[in-house]
N, C-alpha and C. Protein backbone atom coordinates (compact mmCIF):
# COMPACT_ATOMS: atom_id res chain seq x y z
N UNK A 1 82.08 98.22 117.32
CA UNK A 1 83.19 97.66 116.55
C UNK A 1 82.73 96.37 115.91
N UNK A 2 82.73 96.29 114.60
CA UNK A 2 82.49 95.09 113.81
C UNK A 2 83.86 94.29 113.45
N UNK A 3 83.87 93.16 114.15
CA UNK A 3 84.90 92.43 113.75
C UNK A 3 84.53 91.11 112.59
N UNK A 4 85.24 91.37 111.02
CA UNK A 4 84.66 90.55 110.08
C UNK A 4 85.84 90.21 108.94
N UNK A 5 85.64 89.39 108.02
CA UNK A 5 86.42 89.19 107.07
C UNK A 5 86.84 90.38 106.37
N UNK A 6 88.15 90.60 105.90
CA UNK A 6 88.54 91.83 105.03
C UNK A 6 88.05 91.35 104.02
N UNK A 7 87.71 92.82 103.06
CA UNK A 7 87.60 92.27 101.59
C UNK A 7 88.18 93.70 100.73
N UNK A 8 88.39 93.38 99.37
CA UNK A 8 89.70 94.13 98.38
C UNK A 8 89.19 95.85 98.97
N UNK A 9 88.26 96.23 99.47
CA UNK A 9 88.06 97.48 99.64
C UNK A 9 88.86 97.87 100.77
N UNK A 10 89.47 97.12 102.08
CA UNK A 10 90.25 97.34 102.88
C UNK A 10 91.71 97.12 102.52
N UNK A 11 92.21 97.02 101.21
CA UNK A 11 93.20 96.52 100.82
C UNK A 11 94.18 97.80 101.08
N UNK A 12 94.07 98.86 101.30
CA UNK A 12 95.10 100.46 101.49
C UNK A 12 95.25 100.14 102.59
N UNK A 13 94.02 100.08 103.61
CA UNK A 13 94.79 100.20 105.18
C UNK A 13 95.18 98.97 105.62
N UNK A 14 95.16 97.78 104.93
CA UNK A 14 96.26 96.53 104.94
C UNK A 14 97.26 96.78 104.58
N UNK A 15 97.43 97.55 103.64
CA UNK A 15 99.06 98.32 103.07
C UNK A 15 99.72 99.18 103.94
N UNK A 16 98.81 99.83 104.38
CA UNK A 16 98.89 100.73 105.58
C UNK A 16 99.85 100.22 106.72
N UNK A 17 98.76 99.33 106.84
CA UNK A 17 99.16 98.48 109.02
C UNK A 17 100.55 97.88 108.23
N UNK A 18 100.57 96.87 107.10
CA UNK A 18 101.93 96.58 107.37
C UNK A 18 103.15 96.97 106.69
N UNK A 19 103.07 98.48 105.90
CA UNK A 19 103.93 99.36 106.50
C UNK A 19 104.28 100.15 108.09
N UNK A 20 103.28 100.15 108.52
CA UNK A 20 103.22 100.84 109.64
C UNK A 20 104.31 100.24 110.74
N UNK A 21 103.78 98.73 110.40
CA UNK A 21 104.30 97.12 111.38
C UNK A 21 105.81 97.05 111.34
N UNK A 22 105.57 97.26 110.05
CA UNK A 22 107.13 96.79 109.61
C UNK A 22 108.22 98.08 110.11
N UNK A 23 107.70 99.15 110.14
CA UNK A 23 108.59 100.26 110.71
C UNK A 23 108.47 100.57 111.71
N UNK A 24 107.78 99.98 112.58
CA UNK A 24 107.55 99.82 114.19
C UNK A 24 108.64 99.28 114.41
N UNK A 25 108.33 97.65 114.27
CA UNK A 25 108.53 96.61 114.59
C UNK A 25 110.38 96.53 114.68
N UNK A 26 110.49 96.70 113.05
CA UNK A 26 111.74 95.88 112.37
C UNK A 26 112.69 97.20 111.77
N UNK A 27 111.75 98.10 111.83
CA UNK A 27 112.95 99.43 111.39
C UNK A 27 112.82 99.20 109.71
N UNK A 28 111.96 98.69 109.32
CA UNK A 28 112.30 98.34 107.55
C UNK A 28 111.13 99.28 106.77
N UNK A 29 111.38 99.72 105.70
CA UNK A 29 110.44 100.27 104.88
C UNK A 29 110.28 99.53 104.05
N UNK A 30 108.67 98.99 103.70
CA UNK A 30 108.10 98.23 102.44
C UNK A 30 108.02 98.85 101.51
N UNK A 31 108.42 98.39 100.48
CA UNK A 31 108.00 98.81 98.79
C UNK A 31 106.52 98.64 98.60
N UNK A 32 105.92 99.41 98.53
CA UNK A 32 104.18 99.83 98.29
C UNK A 32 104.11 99.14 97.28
N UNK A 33 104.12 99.27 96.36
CA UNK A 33 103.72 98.39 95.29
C UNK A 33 103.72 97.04 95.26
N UNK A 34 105.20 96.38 95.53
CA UNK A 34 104.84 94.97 95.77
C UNK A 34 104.04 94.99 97.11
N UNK A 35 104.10 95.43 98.37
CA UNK A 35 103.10 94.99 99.39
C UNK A 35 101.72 95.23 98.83
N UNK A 36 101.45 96.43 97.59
CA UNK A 36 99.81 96.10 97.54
C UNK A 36 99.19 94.81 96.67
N UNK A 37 100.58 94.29 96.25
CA UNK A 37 99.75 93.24 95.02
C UNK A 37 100.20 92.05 95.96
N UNK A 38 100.76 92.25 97.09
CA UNK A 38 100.83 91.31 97.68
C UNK A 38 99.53 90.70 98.26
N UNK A 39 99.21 91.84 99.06
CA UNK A 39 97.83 91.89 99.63
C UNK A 39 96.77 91.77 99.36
N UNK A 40 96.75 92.48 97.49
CA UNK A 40 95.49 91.74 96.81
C UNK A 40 95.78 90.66 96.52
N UNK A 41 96.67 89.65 96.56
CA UNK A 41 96.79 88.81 96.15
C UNK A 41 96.48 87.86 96.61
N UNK A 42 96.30 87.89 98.18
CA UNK A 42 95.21 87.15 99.15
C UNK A 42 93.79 87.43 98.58
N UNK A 43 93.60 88.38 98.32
CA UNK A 43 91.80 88.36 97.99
C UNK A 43 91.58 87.58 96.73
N UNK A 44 92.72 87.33 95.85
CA UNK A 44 92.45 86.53 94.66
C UNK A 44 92.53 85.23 94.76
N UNK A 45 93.09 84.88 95.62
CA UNK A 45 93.54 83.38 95.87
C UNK A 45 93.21 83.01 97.34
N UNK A 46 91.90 82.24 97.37
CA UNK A 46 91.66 82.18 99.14
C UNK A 46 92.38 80.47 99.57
N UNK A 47 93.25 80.13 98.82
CA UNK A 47 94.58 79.57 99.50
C UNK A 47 95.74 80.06 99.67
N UNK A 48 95.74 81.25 100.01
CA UNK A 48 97.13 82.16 100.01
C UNK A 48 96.29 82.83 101.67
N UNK A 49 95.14 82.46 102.32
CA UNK A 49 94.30 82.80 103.26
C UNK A 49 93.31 83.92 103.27
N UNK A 50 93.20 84.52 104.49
CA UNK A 50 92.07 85.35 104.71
C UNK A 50 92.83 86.74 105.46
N UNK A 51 92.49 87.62 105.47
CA UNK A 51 92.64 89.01 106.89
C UNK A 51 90.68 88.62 107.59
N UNK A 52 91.17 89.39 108.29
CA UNK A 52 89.97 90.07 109.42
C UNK A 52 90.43 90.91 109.78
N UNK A 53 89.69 91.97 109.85
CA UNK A 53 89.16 93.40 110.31
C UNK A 53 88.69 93.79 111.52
N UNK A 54 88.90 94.30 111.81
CA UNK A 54 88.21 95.20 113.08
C UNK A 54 87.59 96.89 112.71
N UNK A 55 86.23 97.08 112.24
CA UNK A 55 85.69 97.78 111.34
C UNK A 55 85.01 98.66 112.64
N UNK A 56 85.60 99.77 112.96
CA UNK A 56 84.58 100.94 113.56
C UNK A 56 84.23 102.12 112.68
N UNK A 57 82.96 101.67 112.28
CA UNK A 57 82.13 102.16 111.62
C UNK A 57 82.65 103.06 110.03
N UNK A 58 83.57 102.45 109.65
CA UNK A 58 84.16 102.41 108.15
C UNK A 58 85.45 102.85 108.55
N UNK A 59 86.43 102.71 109.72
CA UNK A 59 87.71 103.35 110.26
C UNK A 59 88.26 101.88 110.18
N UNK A 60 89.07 101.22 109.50
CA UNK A 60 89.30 100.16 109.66
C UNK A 60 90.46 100.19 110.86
N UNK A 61 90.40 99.77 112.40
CA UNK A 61 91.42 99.90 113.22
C UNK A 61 91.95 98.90 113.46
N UNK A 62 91.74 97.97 112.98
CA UNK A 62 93.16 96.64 113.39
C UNK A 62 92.71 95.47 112.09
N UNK A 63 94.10 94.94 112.02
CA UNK A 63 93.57 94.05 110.56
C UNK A 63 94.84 92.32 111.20
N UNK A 64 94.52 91.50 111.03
CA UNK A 64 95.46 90.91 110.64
C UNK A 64 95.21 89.55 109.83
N UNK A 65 95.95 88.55 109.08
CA UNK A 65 95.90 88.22 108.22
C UNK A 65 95.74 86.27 108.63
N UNK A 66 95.52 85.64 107.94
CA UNK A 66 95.31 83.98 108.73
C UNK A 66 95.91 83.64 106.94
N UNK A 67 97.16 82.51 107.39
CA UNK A 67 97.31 81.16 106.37
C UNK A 67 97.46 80.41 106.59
N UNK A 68 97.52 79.10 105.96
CA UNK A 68 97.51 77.56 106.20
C UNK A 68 99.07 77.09 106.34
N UNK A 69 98.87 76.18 107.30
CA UNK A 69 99.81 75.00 107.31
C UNK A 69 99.39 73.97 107.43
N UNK A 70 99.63 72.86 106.38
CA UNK A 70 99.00 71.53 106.74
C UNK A 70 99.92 70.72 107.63
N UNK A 71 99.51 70.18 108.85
CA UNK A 71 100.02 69.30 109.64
C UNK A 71 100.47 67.32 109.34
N UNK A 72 100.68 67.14 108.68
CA UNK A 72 101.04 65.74 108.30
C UNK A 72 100.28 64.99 110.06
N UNK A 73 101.30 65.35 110.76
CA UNK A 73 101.26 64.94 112.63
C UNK A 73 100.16 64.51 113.15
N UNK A 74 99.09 65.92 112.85
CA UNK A 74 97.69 65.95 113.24
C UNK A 74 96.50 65.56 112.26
N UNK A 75 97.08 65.92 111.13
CA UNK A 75 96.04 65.21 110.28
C UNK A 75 94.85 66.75 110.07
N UNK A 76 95.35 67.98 110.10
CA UNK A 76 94.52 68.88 110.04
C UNK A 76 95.76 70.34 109.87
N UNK A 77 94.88 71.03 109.59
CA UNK A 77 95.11 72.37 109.20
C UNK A 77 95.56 73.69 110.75
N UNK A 78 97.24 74.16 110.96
CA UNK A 78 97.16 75.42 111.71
C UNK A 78 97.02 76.48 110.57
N UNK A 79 96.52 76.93 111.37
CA UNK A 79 96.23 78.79 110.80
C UNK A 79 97.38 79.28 111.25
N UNK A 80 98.04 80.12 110.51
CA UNK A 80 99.12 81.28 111.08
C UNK A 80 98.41 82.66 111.44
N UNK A 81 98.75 83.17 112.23
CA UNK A 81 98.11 84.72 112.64
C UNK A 81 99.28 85.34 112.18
N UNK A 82 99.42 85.80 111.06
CA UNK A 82 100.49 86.78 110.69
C UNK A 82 99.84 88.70 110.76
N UNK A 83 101.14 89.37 110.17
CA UNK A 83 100.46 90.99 109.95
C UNK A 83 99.52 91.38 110.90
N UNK A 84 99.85 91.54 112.20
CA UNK A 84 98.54 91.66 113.40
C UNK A 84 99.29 93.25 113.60
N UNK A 85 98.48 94.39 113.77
CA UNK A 85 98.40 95.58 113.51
C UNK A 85 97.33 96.44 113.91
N UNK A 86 97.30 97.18 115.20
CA UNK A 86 96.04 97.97 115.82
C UNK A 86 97.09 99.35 115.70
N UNK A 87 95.90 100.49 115.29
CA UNK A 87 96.44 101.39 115.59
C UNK A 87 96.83 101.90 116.24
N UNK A 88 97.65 102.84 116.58
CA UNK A 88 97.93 103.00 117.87
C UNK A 88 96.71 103.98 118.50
N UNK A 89 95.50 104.68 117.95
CA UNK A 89 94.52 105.05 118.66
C UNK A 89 93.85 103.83 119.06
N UNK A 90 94.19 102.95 118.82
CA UNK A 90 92.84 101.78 119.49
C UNK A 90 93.74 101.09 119.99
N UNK A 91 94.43 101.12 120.99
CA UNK A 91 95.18 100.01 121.24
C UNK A 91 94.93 100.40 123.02
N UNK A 92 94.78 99.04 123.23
CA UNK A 92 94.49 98.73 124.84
C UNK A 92 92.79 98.52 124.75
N UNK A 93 92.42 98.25 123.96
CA UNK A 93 90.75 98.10 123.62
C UNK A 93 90.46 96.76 123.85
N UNK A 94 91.10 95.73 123.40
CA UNK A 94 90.85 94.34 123.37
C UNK A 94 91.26 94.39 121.72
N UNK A 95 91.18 94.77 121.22
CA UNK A 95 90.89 94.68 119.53
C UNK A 95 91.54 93.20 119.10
N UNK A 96 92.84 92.91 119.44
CA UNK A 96 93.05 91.66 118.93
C UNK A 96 92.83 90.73 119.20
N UNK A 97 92.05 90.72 120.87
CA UNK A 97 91.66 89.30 120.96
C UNK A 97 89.98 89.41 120.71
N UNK A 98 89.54 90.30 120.14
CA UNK A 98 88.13 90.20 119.77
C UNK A 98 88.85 89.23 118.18
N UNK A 99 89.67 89.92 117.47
CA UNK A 99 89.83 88.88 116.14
C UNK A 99 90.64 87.56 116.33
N UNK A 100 91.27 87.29 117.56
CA UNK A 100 91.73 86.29 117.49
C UNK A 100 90.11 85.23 117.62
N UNK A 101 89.06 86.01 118.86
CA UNK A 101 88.31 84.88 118.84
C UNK A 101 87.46 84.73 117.79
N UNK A 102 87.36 85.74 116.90
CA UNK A 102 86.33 85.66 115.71
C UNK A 102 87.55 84.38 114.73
N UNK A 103 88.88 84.56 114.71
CA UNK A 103 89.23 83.44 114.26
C UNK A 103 89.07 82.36 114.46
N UNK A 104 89.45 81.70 115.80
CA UNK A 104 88.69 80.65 116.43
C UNK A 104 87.30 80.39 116.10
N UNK A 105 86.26 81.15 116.00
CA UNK A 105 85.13 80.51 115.85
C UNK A 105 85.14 80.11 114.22
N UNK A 106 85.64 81.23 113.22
CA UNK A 106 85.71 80.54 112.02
C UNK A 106 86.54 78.87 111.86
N UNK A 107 87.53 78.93 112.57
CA UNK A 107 88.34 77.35 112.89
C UNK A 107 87.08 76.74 113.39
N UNK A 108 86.33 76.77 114.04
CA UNK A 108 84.99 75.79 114.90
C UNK A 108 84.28 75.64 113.48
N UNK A 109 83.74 76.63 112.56
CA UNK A 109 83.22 76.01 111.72
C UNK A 109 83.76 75.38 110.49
N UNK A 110 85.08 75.83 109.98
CA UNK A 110 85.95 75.14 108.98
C UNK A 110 86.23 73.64 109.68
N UNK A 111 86.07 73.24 110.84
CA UNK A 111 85.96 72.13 111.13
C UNK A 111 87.32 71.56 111.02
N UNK A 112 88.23 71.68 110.66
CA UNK A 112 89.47 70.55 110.51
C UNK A 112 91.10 71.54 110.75
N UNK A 113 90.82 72.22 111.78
CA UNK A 113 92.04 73.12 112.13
C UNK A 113 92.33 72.85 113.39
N UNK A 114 93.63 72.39 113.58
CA UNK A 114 94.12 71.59 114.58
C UNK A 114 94.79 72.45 115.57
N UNK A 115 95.09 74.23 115.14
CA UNK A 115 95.38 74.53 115.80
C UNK A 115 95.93 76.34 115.41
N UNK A 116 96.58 76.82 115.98
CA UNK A 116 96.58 78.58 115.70
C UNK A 116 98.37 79.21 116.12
N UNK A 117 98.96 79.31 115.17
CA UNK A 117 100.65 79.84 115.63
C UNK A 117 100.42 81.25 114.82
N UNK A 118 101.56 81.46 115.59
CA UNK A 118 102.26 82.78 114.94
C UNK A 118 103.87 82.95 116.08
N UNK A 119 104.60 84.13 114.84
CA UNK A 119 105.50 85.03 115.51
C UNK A 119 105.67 85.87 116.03
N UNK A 120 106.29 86.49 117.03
CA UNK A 120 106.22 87.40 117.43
C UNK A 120 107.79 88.24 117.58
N UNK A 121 108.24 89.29 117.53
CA UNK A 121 109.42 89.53 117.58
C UNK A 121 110.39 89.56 119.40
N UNK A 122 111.53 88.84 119.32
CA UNK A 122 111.88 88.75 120.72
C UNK A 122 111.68 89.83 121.60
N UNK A 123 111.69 91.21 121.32
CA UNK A 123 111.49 92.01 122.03
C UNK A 123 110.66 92.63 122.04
N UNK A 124 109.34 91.84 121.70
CA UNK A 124 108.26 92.57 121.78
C UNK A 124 107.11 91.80 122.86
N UNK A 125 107.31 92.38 123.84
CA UNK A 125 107.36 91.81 125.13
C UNK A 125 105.65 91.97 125.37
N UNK A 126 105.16 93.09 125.29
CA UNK A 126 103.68 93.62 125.33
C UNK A 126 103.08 92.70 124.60
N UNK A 127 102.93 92.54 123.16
CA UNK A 127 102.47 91.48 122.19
C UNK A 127 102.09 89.77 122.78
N UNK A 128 103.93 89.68 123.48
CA UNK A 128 103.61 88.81 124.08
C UNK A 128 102.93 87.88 125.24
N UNK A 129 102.78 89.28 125.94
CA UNK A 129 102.23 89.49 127.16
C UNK A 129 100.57 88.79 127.28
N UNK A 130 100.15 89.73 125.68
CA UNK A 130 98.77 89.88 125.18
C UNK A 130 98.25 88.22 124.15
N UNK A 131 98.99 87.33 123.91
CA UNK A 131 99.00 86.17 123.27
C UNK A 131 98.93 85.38 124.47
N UNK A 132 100.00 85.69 125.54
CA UNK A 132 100.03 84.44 126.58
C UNK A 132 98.42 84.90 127.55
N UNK A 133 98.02 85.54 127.75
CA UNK A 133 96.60 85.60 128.55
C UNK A 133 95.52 85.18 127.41
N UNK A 134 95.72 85.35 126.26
CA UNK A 134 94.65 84.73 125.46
C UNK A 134 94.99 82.91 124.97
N UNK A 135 95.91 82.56 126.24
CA UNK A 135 95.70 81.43 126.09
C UNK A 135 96.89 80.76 125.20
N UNK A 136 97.83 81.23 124.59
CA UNK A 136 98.88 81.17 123.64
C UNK A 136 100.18 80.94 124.52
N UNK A 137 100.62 79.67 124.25
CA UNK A 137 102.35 79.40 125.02
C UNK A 137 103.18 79.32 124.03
N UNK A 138 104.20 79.94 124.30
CA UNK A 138 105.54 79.74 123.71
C UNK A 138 106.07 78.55 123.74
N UNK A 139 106.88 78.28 122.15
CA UNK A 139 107.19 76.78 121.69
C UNK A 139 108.31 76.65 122.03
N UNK A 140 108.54 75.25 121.89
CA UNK A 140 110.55 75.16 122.09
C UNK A 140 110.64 75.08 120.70
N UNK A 141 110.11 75.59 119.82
CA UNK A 141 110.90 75.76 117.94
C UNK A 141 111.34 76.92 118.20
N UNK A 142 112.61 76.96 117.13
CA UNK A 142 113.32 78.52 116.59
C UNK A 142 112.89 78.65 115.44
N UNK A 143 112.65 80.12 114.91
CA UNK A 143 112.41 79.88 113.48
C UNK A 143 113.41 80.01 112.63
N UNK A 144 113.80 79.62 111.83
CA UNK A 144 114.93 80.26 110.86
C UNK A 144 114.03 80.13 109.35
N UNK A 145 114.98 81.68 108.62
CA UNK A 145 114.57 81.65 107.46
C UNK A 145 115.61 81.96 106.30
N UNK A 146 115.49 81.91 104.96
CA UNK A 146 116.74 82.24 104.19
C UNK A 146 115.26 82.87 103.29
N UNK A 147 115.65 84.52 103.21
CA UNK A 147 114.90 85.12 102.01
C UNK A 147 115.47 85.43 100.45
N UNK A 148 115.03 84.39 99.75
CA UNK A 148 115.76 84.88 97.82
C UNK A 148 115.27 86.61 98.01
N UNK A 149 116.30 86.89 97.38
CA UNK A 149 116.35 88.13 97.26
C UNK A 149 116.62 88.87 95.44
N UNK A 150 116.39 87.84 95.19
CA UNK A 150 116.71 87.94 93.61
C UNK A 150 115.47 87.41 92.63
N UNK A 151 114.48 87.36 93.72
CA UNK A 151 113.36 86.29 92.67
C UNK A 151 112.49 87.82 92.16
N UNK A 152 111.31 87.26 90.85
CA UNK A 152 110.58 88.01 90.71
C UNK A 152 109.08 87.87 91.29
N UNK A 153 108.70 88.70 91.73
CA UNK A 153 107.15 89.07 92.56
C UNK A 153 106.62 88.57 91.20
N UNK A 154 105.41 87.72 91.66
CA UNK A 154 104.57 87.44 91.14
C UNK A 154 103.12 87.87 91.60
């Protein structure tokens, strides 16, 4: 298993996992089209972030995605671990904490990342299970969000 940066050729089974995610997860169906220009739209703009891959031998089996938050506080950069997605044939492998640590080491050499969040959904208890042994505690923040629902995709 090669765990490495995605690039636009893995861009279907990024469309893939987070349709897949999203109808696991949340019961929601994505509009394909905007999720694929969403997704290339990270490969065009590497301040919109990065994915990593988990590549067995051209089967892409787990993908998930890293963006920025600048910290005012710390004076440095968290990464978000968003879109985290193993198939369900590879799952119980390690797969995501092989990319969480290939993230981490990219943070060791970007040098100025203060630190690594993400969400997880309340009842997704396994996920969580699998974040808190790799070292990951739960915050006292809530998140709240308000989504425009009227804007145009760019």
């Amino acid at each position: 298993m090669e765990i490495r940066i995605a690039n636009p050729a893995d861009t279907d089974a990024l469309v893939e996992f987070n349709q897949a995610m999203a109808l696991e997860t949340e019961h929601k169906r994505l509009d394909g089209e905007i999720l694929h220009a969403g997704v290339s739209a990270v490969f065009g703009d590497d301040k919109k972030g990065f994915y990593v891959v988990a590549d067995d031998r051209g089967t892409i089996a787990a993908g998930l995605m890293v963006t920025n938050e600048w910290s005012d506080w710390r004076n440095g950069w968290f990464w978000w671990i968003q879109s985290v997605y193993v198939r369900p044939e590879y799952r119980g492998r390690n797969l995501y904490g092989q990319m969480y640590e290939f993230v981490k080491q990219a943070a060791e050499v970007a040098g100025n990342v203060c630190g690594f969040r993400l969400y997880v959904e309340k009842e997704n208890e396994r996920a969580q299970r699998v974040y808190e042994k790799l070292g990951m505690e739960k915050t006292y923040y809530l998140m709240y969000e308000e989504e425009r629902k009227n804007r145009e995709p760019k």
